[in-house]
Protein backbone atom coordinates (compact mmCIF):
# COMPACT_ATOMS: atom_id res chain seq x y z
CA UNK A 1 -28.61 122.12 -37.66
CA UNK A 2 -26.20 120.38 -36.12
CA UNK A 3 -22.84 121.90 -34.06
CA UNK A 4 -20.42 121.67 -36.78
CA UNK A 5 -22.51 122.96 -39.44
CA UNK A 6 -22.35 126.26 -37.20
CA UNK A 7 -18.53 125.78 -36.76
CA UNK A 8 -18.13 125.51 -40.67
CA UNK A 9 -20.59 128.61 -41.26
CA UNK A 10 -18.53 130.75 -39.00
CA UNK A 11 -15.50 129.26 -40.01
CA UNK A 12 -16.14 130.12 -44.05
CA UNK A 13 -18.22 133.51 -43.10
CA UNK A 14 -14.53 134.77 -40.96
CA UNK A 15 -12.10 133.63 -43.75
CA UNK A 16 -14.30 134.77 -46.44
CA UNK A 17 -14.16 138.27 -44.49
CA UNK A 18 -10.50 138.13 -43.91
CA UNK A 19 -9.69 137.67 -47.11
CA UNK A 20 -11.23 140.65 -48.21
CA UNK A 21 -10.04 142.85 -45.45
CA UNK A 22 -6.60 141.58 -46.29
CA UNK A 23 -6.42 141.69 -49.73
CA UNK A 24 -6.33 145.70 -49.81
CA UNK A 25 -3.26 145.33 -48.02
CA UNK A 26 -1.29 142.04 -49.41
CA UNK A 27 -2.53 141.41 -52.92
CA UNK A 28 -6.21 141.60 -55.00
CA UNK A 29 -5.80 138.18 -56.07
CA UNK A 30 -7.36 137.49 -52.02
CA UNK A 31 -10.43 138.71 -53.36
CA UNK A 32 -10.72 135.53 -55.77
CA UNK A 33 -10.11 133.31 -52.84
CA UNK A 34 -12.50 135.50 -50.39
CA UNK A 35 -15.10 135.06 -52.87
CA UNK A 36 -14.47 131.13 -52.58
CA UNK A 37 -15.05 131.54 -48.92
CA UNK A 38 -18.19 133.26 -49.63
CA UNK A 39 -19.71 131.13 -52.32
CA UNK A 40 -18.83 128.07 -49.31
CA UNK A 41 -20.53 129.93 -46.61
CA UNK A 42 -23.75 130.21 -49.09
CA UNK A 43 -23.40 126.98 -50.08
CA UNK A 44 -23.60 125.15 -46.56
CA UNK A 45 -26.05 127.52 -45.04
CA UNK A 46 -28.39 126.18 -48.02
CA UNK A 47 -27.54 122.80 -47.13
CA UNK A 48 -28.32 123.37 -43.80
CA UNK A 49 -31.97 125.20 -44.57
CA UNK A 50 -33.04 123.47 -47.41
CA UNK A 51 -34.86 119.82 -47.66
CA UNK A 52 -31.91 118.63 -50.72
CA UNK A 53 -28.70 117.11 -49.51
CA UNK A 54 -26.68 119.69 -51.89
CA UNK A 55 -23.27 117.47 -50.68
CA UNK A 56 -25.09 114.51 -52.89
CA UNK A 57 -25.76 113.41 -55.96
CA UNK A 58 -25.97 116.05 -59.36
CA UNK A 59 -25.78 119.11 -56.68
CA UNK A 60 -22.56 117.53 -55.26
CA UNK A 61 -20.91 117.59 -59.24
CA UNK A 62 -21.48 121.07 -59.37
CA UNK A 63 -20.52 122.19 -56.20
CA UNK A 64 -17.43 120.16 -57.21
CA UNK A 65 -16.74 121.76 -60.81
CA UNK A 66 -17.66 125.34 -59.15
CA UNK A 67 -14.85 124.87 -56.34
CA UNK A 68 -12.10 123.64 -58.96
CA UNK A 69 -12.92 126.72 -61.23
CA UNK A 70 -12.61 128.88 -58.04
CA UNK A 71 -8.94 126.66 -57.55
CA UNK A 72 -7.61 127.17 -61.20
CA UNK A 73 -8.70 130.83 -61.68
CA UNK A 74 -6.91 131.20 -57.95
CA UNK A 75 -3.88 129.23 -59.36
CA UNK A 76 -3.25 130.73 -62.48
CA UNK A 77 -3.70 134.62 -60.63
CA UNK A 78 -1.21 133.43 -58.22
CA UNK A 79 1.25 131.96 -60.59
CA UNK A 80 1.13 134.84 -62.84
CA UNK A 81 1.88 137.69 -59.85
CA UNK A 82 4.44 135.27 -58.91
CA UNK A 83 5.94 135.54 -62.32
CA UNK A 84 5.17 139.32 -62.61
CA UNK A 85 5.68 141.12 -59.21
CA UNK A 86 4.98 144.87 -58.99
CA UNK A 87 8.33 146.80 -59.09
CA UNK A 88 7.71 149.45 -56.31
């Protein structure tokens, strides 16, 4: 495991955790984008443990169709509270 491979882990592992600590206060639609953050964390720390370049190849297609799902469900969320906003 290399250094940056640990800066990315950490980096993914605290903004996964942020964005769930901060979403009780600022919106649920954090949770979505915490959950990205999590599903990146998992998906580098297997890269890093396991033999198969998961960044390569049929893995890196599905890591790629996985992350824009993650972006569109995140976009259309955001665009719809944007459109709807809670009237306090």
């Amino acid at each position: 495991m290399q250094f940056m491979d640990v800066v990315y882990l950490i980096l993914w592992a605290l903004l996964g955790a942020y964005c769930f600590y901060a979403a009780r206060k600022l919106s649920p639609i954090l949770y979505i984008l915490g959950s990205f953050f999590v599903f990146m964390f998992g998906w580098y720390l297997a890269n890093d443990l396991l033999a198969v370049d998961l960044f390569g190849g049929t893995y890196n297609l599905i890591f790629r169709g996985i992350a824009l799902c993650f972006l569109v469900l995140f976009l259309i969320l955001y665009l719809y509270v944007k459109k709807h906003p809670k009237d306090e």
